[in-house]
N, C-alpha and C. Protein backbone atom coordinates (compact mmCIF):
# COMPACT_ATOMS: atom_id res chain seq x y z
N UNK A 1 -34.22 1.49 -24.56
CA UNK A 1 -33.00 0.79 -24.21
C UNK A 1 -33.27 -0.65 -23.82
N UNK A 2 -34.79 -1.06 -23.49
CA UNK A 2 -34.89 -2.48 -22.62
C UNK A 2 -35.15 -3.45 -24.08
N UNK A 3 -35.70 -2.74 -25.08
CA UNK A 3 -35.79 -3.43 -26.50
C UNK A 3 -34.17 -3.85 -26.91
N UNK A 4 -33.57 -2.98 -27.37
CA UNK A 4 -32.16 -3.02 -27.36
C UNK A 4 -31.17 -4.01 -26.77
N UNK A 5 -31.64 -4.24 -25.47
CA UNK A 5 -30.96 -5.05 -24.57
C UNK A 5 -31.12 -6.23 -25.24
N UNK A 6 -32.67 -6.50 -25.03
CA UNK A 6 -33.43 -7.96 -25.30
C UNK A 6 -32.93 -8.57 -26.63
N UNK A 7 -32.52 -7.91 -27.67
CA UNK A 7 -32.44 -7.99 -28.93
C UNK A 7 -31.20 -8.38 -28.53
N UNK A 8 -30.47 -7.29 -27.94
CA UNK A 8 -28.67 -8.25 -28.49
C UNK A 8 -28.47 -9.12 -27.19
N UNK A 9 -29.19 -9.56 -26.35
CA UNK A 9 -29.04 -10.45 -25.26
C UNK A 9 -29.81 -12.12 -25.88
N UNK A 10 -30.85 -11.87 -26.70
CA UNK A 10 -31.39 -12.91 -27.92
C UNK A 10 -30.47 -13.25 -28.74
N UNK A 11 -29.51 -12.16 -29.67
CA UNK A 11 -28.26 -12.09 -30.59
C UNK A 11 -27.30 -13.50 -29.88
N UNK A 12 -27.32 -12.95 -28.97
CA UNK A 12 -25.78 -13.54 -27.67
C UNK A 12 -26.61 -14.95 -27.50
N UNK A 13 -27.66 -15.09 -27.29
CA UNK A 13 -28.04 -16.68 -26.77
C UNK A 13 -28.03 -17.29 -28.32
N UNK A 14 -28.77 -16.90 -29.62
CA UNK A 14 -28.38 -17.62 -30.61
C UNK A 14 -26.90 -17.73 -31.06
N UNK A 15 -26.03 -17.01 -30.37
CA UNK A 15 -24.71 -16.97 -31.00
C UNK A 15 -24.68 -16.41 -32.41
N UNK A 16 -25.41 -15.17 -32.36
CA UNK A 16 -25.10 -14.54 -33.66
C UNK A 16 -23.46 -13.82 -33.57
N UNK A 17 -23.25 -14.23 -34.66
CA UNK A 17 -21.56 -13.00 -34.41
C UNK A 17 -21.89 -11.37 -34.10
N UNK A 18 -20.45 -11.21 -33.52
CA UNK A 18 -20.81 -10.34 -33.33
C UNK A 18 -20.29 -8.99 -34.88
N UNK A 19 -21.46 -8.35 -34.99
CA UNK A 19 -21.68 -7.52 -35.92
C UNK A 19 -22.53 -7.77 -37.20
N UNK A 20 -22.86 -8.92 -36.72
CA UNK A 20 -24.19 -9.54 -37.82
C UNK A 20 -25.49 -9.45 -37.04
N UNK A 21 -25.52 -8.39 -35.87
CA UNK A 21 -26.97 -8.84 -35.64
C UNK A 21 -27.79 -8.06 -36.18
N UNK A 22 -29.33 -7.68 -36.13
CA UNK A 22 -29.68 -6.48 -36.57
C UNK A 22 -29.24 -5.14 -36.42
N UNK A 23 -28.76 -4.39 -37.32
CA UNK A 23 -28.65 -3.05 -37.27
C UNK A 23 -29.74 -2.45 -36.48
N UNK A 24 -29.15 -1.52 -35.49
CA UNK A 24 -30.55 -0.57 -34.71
C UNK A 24 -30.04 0.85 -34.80
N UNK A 25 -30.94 1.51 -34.98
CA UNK A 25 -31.01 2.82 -34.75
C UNK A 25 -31.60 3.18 -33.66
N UNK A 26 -31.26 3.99 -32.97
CA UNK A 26 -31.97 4.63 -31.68
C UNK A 26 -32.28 6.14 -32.43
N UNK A 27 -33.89 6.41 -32.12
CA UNK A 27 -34.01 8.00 -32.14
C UNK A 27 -34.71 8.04 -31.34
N UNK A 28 -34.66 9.22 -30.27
CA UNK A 28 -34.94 10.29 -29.31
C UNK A 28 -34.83 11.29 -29.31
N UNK A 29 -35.59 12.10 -28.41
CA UNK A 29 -35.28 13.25 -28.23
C UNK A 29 -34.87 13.61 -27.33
N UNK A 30 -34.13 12.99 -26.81
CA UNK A 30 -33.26 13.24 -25.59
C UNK A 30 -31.54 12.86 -25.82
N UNK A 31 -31.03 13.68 -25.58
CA UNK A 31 -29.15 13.28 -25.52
C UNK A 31 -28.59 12.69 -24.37
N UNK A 32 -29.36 12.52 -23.36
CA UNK A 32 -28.89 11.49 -22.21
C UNK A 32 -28.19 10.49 -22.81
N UNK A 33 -29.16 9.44 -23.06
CA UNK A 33 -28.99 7.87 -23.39
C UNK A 33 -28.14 7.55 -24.09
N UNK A 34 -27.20 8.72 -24.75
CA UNK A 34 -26.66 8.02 -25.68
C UNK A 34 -25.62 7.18 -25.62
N UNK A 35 -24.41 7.81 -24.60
CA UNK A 35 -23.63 6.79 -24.22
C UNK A 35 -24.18 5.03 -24.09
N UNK A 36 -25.25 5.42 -22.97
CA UNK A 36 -25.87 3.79 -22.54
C UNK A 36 -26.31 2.82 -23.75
N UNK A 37 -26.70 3.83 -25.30
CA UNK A 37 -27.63 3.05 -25.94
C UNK A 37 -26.43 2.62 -27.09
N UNK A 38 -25.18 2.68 -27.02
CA UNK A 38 -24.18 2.73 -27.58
C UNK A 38 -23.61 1.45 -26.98
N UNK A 39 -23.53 1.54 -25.63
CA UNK A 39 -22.92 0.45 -24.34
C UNK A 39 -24.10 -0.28 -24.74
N UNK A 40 -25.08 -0.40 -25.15
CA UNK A 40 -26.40 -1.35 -25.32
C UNK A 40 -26.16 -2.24 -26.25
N UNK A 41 -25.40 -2.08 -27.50
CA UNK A 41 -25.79 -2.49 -28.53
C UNK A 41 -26.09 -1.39 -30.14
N UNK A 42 -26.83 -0.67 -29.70
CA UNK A 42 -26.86 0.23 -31.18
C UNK A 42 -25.88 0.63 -31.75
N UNK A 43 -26.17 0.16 -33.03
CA UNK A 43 -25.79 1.17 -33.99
C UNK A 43 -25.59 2.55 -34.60
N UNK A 44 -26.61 3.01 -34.07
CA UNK A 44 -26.28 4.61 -34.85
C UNK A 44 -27.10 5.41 -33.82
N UNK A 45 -27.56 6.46 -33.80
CA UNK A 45 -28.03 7.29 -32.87
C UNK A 45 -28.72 8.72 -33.72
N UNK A 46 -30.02 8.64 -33.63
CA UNK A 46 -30.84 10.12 -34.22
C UNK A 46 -31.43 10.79 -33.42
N UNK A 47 -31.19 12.08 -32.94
CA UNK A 47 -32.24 12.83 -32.67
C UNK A 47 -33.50 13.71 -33.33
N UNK A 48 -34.91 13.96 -32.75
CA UNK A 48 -35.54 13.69 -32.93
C UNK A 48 -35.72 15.51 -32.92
N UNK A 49 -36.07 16.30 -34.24
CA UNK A 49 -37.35 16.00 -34.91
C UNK A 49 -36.19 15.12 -36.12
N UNK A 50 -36.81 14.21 -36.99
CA UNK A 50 -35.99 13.18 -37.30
C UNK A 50 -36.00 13.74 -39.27
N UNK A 51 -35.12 14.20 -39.54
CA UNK A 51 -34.98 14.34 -41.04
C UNK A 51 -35.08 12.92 -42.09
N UNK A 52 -36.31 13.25 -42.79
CA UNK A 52 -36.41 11.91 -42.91
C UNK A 52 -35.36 11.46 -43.95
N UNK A 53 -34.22 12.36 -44.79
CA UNK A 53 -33.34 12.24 -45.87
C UNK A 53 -32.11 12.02 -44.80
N UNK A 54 -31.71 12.46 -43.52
CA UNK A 54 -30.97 11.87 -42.75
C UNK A 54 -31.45 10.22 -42.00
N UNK A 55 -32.49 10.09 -41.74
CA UNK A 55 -32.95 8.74 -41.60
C UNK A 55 -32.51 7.79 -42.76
N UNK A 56 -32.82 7.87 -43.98
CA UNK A 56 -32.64 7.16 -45.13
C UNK A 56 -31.76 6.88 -45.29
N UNK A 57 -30.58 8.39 -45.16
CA UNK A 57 -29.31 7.95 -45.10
C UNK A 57 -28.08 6.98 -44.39
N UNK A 58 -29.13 6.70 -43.18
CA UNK A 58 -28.38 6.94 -42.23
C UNK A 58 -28.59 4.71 -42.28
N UNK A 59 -29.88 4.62 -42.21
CA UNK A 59 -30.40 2.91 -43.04
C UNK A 59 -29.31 2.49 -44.41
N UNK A 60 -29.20 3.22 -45.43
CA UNK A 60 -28.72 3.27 -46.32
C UNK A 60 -26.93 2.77 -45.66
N UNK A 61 -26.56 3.38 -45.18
CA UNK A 61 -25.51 2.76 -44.78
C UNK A 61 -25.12 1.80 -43.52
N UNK A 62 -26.46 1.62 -42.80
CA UNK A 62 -26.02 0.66 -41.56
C UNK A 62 -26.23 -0.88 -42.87
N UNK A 63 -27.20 -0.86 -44.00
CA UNK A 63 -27.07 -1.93 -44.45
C UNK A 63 -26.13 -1.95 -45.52
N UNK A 64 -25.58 -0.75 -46.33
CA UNK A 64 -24.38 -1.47 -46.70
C UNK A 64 -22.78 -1.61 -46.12
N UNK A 65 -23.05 -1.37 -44.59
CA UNK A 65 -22.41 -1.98 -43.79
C UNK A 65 -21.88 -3.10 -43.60
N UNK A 66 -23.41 -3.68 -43.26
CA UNK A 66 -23.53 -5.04 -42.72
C UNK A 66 -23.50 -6.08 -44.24
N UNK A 67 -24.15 -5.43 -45.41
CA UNK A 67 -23.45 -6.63 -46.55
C UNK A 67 -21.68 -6.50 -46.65
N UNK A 68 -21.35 -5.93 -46.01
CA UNK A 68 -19.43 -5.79 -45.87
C UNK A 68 -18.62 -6.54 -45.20
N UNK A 69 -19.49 -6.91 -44.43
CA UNK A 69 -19.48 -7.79 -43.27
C UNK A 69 -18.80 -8.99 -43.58
C-alpha cells in the first residue's frame, strides 16, 4: 500500500490526470486491504495463488482501458 501511495502522490505532484496514471494491480493474499488499496489508488485487485490466465486478463484490460482514455 506505501508503493501505491508514493506512486499516485508522484501522479498528483506531476499533475498527471486523473486516470492516466499507471495502471496498478494489487495481489495478495490477504482480503483485508482491499477497501484501503482501492481508497489508495489501484486499479484492480488479485488474490493470491494468482491464475496466471486471470492475471493476463486482467493487464489485458487495465491497458485497453487506459488507451480509451
Amino acid at each position: 500500500l506505501e508503493v501505491l501511495r508514493r506512486i499516485r502522490d508522484t501522479e498528483k505532484e506531476n499533475k498527471t490526470p486523473e486516470g492516466k496514471g499507471i495502471p496498478i494491480i494489487m495481489v495478495t493474499a490477504f482480503k483485508e486491504p482491499f477497501m484501503e488499496s482501492f481508497k489508495s489508488g489501484c486499479d484492480a485487485y488479485i488474490l493470491k495463488p494468482v491464475d496466471p490466465d486471470t492475471l493476463i486478463a486482467k493487464i489485458d484490460q487495465l491497458l485497453e482501458a487506459s488507451q480509451n482514455r
